[in-house]
Protein backbone atom coordinates (compact mmCIF):
# COMPACT_ATOMS: atom_id res chain seq x y z
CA UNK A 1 76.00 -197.76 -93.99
CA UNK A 2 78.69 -199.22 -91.73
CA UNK A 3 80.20 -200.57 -94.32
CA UNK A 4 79.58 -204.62 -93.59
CA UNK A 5 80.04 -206.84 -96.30
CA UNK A 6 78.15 -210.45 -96.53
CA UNK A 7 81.00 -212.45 -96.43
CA UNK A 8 82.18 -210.60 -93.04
CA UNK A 9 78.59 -210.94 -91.62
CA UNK A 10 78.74 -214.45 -92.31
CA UNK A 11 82.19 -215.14 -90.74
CA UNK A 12 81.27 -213.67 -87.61
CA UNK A 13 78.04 -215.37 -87.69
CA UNK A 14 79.45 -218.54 -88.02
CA UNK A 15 81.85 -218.47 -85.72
CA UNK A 16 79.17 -217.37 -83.31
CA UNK A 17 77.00 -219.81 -84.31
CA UNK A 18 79.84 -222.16 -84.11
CA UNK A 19 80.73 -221.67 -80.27
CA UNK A 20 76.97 -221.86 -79.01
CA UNK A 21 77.16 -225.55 -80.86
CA UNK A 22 80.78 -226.08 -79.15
CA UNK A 23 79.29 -225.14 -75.50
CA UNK A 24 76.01 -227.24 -76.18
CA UNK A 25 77.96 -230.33 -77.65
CA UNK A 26 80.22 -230.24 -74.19
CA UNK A 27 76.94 -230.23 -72.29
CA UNK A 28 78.15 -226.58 -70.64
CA UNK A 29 76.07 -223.72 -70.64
CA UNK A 30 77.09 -220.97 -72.83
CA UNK A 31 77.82 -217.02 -71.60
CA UNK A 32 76.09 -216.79 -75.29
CA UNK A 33 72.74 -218.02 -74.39
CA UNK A 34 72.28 -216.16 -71.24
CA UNK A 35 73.82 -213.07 -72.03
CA UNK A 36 76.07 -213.50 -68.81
CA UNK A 37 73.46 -212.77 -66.12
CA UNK A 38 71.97 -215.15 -63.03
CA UNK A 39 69.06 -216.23 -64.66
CA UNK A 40 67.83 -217.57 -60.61
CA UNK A 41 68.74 -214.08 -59.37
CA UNK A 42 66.62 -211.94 -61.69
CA UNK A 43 63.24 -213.56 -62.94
CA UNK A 44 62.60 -210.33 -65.11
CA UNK A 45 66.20 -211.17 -66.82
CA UNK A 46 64.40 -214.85 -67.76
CA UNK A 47 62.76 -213.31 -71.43
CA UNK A 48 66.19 -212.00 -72.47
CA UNK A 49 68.54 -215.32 -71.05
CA UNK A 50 67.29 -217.05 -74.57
CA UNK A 51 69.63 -214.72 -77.11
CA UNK A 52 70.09 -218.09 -79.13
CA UNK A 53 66.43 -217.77 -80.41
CA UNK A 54 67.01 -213.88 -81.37
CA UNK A 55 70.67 -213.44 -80.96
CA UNK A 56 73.59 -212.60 -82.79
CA UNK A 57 74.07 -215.77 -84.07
CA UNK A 58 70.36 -215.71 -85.06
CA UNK A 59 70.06 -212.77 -86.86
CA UNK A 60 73.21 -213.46 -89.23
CA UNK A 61 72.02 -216.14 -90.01
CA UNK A 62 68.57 -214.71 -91.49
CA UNK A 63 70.71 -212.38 -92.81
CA UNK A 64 73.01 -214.70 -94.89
CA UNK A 65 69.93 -216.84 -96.23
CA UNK A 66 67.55 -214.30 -96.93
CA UNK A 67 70.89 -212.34 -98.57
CA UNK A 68 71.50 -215.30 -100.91
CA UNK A 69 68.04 -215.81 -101.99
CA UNK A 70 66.41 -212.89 -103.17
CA UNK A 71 62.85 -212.42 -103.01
CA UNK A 72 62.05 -216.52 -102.71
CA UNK A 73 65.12 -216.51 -100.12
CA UNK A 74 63.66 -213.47 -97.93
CA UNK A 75 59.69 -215.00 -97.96
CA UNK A 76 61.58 -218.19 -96.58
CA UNK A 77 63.01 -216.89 -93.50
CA UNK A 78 59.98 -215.14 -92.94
CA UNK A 79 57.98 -218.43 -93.43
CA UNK A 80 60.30 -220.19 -91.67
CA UNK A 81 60.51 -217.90 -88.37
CA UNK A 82 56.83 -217.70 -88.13
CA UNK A 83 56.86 -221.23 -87.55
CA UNK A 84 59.47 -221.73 -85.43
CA UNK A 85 58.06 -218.77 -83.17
CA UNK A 86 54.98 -221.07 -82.79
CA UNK A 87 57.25 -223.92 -82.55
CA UNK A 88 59.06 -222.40 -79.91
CA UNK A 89 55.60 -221.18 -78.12
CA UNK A 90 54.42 -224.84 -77.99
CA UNK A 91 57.53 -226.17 -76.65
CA UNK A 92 58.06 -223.56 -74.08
CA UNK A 93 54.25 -223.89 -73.11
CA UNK A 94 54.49 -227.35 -72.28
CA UNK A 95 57.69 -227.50 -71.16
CA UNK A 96 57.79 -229.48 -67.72
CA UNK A 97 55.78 -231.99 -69.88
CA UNK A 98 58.13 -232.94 -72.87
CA UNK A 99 61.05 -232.89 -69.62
CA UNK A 100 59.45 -235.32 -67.44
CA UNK A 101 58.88 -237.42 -71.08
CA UNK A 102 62.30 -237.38 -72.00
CA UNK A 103 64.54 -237.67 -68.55
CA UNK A 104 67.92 -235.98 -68.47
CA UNK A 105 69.78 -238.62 -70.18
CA UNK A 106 67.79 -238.09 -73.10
CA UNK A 107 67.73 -234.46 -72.64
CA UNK A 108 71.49 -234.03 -72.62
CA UNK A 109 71.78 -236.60 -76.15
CA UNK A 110 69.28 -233.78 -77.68
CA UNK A 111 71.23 -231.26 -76.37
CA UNK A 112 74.19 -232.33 -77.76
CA UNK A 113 72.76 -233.52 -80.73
CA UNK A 114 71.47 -229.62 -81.48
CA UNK A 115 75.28 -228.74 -80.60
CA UNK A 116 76.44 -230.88 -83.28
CA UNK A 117 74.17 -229.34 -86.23
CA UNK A 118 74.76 -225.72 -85.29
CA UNK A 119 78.78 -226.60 -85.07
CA UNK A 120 78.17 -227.40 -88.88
CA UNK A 121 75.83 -224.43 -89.43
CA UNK A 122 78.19 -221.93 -88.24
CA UNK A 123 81.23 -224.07 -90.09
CA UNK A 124 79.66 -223.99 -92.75
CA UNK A 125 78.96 -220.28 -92.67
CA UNK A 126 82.79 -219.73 -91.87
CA UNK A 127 83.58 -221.52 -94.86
CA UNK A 128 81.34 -219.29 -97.07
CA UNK A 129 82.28 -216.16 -95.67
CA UNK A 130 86.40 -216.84 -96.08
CA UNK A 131 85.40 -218.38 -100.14
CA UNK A 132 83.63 -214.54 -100.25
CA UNK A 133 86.25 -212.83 -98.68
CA UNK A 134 88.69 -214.28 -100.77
CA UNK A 135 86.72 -213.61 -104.32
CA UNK A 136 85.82 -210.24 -102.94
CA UNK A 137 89.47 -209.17 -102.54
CA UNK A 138 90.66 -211.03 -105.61
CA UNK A 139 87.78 -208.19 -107.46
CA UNK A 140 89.31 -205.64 -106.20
């Protein structure tokens, strides 16, 4: 309809996948994953200041896999989101607990850690989308 093509969907969603990685792997918070508002000013804001589990970044991402797999590819996401929404539940349920077990130190290695893989995620995604760009135009 708006005339998107995959590999532009998955260049943007790379390179936003890419700076939420860059932010997390230099231990700063990210505009991305808040959305830009004072999370301690507004507790009604606090459902929406987690955009990196349902964000931009997110939803290209579904998009590219589930766009490069067909039917098997699309019953994958799927799959796969339904158990990282119960992931996520778990983890956000018990919270203070898994904090006070792993200590900022810790904390700020997984942090970075995460950073690292979704720098490669979105890189990777960048990559794919220019390789599709490039045999899309050389089509035409």
């Amino acid at each position: 309809m708006f005339g998107i093509t995959l590999p532009a969907l998955r260049i943007t969603g790379g390179v936003l996948v890419f700076l939420v990685g860059y932010h997390m792997l230099n231990g700063s918070g990210s505009h991305l994953h808040s959305g830009g508002h004072d999370e301690s000013s507004d507790v009604a804001v606090s459902p929406l200041a987690v955009p990196i589990l349902a964000g931009p970044g997110t939803i290209a991402t579904a998009m590219n896999f589930s766009a490069t797999g067909g039917l098997t590819g699309i019953s994958t996401t799927i799959a796969v989101f339904a158990v990282l929404c119960v992931l996520t539940y778990v983890c956000f349920a018990s919270s203070t607990r898994i904090l006070k077990m792993l200590g900022p130190s810790a904390l700020s290695i997984v942090t970075r850690l995460m950073g690292l893989i979704l720098a490669v995620i979105g890189t990777q995604m960048l990559i794919e989308g220019t390789l599709g760009a490039l045999a899309f135009e050389s089509n035409t």
